[in-house]
PDB file of N, CA and C in Angstrom:
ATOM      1  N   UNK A   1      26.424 -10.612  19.317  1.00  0.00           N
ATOM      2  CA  UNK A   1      26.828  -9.238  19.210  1.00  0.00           C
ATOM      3  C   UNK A   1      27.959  -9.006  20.190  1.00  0.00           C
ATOM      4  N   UNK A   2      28.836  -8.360  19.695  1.00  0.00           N
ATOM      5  CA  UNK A   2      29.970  -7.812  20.731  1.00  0.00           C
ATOM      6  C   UNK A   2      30.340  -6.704  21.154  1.00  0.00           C
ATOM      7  N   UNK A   3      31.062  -6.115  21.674  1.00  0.00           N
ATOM      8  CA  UNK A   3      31.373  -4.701  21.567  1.00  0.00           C
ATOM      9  C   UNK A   3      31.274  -4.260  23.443  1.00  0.00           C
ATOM     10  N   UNK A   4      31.526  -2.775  23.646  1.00  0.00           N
ATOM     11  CA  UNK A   4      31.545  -2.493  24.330  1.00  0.00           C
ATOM     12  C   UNK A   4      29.745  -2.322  25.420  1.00  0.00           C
ATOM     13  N   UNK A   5      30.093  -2.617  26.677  1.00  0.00           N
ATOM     14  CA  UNK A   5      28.426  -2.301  27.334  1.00  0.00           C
ATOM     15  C   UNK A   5      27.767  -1.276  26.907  1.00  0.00           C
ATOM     16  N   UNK A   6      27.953  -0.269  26.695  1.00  0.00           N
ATOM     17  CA  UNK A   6      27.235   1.194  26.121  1.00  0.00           C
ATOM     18  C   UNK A   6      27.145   1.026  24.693  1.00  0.00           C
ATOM     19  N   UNK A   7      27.960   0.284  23.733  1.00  0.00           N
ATOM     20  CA  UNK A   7      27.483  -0.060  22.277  1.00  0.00           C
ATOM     21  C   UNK A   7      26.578  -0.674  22.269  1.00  0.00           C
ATOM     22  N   UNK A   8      26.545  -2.020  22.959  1.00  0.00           N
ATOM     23  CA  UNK A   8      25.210  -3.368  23.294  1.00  0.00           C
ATOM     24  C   UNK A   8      23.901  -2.326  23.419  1.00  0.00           C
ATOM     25  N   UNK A   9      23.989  -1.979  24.595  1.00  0.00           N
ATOM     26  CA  UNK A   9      23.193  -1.159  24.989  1.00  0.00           C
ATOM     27  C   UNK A   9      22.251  -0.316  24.029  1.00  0.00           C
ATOM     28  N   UNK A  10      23.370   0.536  23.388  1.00  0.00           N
ATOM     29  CA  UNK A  10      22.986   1.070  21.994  1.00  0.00           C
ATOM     30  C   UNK A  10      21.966   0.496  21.217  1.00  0.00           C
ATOM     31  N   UNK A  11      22.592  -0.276  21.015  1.00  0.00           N
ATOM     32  CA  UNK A  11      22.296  -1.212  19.780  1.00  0.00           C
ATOM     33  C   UNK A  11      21.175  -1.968  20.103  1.00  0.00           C
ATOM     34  N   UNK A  12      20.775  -2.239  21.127  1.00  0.00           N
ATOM     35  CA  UNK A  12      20.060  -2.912  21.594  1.00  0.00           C
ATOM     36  C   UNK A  12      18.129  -2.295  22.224  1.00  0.00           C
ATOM     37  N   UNK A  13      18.551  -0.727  22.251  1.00  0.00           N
ATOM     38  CA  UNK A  13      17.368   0.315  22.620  1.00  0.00           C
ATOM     39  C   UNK A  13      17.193   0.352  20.901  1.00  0.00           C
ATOM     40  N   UNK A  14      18.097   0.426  20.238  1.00  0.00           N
ATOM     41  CA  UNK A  14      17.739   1.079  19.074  1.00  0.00           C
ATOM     42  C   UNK A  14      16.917   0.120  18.473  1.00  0.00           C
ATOM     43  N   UNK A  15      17.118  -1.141  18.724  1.00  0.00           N
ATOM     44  CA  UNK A  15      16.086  -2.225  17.697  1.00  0.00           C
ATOM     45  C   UNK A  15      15.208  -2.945  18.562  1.00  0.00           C
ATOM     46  N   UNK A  16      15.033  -2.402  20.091  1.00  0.00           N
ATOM     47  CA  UNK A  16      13.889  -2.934  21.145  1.00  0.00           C
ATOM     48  C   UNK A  16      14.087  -4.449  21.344  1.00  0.00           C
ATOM     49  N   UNK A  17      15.723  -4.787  21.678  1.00  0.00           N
ATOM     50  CA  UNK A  17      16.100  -6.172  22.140  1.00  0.00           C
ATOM     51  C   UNK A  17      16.030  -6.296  23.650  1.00  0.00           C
ATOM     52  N   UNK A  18      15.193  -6.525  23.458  1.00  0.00           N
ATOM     53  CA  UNK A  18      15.541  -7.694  25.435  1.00  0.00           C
ATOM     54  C   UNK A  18      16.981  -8.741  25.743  1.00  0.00           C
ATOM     55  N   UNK A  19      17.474  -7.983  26.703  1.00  0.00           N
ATOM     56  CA  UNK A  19      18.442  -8.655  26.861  1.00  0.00           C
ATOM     57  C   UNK A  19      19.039  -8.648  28.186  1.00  0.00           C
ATOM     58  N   UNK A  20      19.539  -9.778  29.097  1.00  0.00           N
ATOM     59  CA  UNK A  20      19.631  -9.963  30.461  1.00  0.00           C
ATOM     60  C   UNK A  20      20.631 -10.946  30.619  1.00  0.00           C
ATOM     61  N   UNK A  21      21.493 -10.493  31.295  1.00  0.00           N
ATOM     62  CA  UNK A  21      23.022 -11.437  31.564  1.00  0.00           C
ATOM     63  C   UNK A  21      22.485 -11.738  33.198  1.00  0.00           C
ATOM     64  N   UNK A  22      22.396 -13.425  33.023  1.00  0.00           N
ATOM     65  CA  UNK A  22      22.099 -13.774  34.329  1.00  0.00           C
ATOM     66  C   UNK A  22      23.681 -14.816  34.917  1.00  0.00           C
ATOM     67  N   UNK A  23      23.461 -15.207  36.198  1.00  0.00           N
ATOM     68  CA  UNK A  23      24.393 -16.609  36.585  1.00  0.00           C
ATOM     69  C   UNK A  23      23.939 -17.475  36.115  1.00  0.00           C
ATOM     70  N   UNK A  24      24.738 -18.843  36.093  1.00  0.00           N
ATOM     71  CA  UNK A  24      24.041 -20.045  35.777  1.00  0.00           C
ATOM     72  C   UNK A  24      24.623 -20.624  37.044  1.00  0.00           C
ATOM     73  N   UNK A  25      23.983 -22.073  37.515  1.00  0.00           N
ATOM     74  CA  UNK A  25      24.601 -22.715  38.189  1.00  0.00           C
ATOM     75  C   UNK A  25      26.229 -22.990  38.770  1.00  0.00           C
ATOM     76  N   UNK A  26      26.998 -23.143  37.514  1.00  0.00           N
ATOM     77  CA  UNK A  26      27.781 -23.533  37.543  1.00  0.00           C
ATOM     78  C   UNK A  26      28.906 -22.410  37.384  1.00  0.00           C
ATOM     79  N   UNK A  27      28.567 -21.263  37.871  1.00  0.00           N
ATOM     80  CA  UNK A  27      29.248 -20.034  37.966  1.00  0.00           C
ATOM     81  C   UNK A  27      29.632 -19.137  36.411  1.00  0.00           C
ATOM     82  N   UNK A  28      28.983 -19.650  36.029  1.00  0.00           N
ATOM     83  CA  UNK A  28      29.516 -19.011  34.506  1.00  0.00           C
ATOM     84  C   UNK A  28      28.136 -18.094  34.087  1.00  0.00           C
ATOM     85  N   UNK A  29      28.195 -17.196  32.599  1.00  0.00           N
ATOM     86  CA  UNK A  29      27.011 -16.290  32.844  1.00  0.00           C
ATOM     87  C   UNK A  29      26.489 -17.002  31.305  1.00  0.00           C
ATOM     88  N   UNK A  30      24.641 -16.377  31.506  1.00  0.00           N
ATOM     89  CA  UNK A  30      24.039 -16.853  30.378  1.00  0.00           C
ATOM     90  C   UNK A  30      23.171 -15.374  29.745  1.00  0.00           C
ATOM     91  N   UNK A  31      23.389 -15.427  29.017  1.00  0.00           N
ATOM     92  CA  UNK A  31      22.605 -14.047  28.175  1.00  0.00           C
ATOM     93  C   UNK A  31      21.199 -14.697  27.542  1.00  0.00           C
ATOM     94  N   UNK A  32      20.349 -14.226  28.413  1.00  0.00           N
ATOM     95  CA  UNK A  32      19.207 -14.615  27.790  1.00  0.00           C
ATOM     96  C   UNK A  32      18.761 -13.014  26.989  1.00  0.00           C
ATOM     97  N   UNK A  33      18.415 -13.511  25.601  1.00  0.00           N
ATOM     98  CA  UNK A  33      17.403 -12.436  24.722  1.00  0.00           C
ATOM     99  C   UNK A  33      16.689 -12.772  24.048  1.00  0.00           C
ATOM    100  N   UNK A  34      15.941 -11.448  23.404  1.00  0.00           N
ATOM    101  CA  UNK A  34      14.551 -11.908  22.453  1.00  0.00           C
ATOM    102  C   UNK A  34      15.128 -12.577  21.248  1.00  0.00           C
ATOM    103  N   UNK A  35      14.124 -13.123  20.585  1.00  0.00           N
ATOM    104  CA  UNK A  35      14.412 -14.030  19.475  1.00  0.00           C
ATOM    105  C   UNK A  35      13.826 -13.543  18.481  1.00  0.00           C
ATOM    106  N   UNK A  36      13.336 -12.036  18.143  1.00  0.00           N
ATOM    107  CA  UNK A  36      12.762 -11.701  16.813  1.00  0.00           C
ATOM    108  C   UNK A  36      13.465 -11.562  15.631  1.00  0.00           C
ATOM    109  N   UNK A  37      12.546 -11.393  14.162  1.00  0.00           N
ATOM    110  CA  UNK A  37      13.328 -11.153  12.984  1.00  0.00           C
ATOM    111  C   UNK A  37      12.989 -10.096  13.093  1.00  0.00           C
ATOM    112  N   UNK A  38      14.161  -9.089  12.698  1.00  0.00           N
ATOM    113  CA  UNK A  38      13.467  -7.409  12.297  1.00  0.00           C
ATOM    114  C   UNK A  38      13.282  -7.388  10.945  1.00  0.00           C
ATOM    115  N   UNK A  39      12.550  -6.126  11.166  1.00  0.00           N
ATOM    116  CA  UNK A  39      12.130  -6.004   9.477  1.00  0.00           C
ATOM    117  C   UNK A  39      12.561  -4.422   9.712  1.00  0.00           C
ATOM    118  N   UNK A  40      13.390  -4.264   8.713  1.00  0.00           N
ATOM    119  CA  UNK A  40      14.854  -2.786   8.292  1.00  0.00           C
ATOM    120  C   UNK A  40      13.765  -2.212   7.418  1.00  0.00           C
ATOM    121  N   UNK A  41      14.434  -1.285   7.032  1.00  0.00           N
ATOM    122  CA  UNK A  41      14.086  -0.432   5.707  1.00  0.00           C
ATOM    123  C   UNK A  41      15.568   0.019   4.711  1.00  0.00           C
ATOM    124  N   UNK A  42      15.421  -0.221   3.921  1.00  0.00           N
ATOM    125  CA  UNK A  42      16.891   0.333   2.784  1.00  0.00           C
ATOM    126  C   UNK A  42      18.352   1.003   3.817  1.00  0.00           C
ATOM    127  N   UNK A  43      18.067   1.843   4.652  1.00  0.00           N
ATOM    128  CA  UNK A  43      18.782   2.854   5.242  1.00  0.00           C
ATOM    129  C   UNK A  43      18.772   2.198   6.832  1.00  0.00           C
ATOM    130  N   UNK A  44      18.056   1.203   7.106  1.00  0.00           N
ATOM    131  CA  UNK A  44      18.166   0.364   8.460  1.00  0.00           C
ATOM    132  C   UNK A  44      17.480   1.085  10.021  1.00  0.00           C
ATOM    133  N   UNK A  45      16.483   1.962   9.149  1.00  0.00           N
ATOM    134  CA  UNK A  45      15.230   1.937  10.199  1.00  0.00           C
ATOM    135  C   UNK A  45      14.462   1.367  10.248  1.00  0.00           C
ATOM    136  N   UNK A  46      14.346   0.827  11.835  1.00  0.00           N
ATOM    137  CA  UNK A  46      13.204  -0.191  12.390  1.00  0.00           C
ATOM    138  C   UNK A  46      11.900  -0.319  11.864  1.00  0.00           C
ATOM    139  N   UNK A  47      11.468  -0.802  10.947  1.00  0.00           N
ATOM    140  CA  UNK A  47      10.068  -1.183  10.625  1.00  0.00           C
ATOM    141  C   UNK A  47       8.871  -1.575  11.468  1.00  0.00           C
ATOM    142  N   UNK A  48       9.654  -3.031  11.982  1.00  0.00           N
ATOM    143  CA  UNK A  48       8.351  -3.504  12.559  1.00  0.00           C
ATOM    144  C   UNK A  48       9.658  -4.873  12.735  1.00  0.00           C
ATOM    145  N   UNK A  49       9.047  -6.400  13.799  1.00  0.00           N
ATOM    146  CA  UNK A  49       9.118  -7.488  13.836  1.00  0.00           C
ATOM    147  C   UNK A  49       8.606  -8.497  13.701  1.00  0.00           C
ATOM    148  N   UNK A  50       9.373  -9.608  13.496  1.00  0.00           N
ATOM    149  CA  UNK A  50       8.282 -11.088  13.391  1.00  0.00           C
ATOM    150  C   UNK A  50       8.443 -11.677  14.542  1.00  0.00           C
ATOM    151  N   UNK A  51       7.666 -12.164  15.620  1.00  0.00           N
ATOM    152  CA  UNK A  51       7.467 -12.695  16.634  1.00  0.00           C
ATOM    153  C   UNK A  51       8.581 -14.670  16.338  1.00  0.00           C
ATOM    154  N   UNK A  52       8.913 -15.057  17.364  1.00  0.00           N
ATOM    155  CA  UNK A  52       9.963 -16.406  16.818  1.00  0.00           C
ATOM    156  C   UNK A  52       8.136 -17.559  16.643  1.00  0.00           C
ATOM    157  N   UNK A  53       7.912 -18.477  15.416  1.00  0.00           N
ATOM    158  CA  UNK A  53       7.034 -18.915  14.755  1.00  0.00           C
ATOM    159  C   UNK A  53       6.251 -18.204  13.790  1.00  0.00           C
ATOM    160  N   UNK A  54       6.444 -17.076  13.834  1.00  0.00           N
ATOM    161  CA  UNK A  54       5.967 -16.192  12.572  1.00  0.00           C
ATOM    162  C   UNK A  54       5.606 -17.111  11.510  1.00  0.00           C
ATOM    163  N   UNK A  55       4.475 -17.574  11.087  1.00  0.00           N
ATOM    164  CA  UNK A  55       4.401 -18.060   9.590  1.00  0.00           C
ATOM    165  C   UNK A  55       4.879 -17.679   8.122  1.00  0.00           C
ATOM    166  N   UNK A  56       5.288 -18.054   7.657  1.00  0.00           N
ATOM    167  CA  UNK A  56       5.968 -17.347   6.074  1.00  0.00           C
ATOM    168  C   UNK A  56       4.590 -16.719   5.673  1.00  0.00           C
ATOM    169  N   UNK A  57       3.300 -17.128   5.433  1.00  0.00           N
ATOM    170  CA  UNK A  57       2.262 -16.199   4.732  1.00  0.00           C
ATOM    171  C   UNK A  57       2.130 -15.113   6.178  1.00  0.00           C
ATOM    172  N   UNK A  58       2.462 -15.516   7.305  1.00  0.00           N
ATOM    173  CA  UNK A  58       2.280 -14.314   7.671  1.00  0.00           C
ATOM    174  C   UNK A  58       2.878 -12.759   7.472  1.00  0.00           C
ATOM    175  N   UNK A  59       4.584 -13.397   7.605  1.00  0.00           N
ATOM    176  CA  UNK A  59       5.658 -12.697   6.870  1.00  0.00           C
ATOM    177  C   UNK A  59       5.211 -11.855   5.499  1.00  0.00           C
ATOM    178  N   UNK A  60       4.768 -12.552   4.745  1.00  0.00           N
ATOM    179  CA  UNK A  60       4.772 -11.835   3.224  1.00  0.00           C
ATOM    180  C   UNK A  60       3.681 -11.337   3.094  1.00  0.00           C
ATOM    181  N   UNK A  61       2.513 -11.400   4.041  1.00  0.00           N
ATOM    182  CA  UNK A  61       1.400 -10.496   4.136  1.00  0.00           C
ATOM    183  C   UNK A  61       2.264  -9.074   4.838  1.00  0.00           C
ATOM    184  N   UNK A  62       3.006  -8.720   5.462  1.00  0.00           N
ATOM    185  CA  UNK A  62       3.512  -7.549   6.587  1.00  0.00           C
ATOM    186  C   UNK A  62       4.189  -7.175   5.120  1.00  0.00           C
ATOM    187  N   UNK A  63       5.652  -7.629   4.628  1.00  0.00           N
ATOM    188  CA  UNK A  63       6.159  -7.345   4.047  1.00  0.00           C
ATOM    189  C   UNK A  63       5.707  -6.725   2.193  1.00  0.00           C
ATOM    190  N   UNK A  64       4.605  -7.526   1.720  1.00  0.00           N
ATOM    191  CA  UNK A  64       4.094  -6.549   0.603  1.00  0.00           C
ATOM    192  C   UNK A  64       4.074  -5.405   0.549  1.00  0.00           C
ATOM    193  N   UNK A  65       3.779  -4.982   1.179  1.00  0.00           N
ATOM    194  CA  UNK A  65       3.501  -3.107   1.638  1.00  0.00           C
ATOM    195  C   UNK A  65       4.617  -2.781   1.130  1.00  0.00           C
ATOM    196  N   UNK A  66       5.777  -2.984   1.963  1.00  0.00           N
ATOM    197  CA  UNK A  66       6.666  -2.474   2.056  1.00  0.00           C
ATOM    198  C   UNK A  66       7.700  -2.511   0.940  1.00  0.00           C
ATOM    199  N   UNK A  67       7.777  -3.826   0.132  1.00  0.00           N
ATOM    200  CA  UNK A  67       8.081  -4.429  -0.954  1.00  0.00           C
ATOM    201  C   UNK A  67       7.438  -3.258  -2.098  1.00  0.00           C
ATOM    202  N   UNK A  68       6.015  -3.419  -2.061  1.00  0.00           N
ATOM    203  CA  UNK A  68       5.599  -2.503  -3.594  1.00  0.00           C
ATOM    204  C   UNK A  68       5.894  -1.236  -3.412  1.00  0.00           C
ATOM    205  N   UNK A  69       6.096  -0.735  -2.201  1.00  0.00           N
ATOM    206  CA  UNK A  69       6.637   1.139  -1.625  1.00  0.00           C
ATOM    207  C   UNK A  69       8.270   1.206  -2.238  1.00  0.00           C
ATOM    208  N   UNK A  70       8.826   0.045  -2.988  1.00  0.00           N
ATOM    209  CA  UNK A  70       9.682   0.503  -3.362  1.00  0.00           C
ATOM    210  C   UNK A  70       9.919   0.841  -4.589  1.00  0.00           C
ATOM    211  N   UNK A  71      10.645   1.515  -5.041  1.00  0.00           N
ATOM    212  CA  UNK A  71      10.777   2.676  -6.666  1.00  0.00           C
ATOM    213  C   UNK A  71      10.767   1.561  -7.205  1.00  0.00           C
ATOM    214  N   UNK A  72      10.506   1.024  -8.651  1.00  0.00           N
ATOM    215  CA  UNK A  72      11.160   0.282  -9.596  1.00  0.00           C
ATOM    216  C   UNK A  72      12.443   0.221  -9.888  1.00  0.00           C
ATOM    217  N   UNK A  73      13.433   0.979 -10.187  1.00  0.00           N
ATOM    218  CA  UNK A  73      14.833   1.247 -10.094  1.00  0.00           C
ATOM    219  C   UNK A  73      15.964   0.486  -9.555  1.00  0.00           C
ATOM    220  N   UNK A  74      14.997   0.115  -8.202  1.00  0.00           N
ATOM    221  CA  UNK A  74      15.596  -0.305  -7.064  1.00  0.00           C
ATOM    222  C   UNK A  74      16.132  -2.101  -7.168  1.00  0.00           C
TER     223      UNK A  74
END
């Protein structure tokens, strides 16, 4: 992600990312952050996340719900 510190920032409360710019040894910097998948909705409000190893049946057990809540149309 790029952008300005107060966009990051933004962007970053808005989808509950952990994120921390540390030193490294060798004088240069390392951005450590979380590693989740989000799960959006049509219009790109926060649902919910998958933890990093999430199982696929775990995945598509969370996601049904949300899948059949949508119109046919769609």
């Amino acid at each position: 992600m790029t952008g300005s510190e107060a966009a990051v920032r933004q962007a970053a409360d808005a989808y509950k990312v952990f994120h921390e710019t540390s030193l490294r040894s060798d004088g240069g910097r390392a951005i450590e952050h979380s590693a989740f998948t989000y799960l959006m909705d049509r219009s790109g409000a926060y649902l919910g996340f998958f933890p990093p190893g999430t199982s696929a049946e775990r995945m598509l057990t969370i996601l049904r719900p949300h899948l059949a809540a949508r119109p046919a149309s769609e």
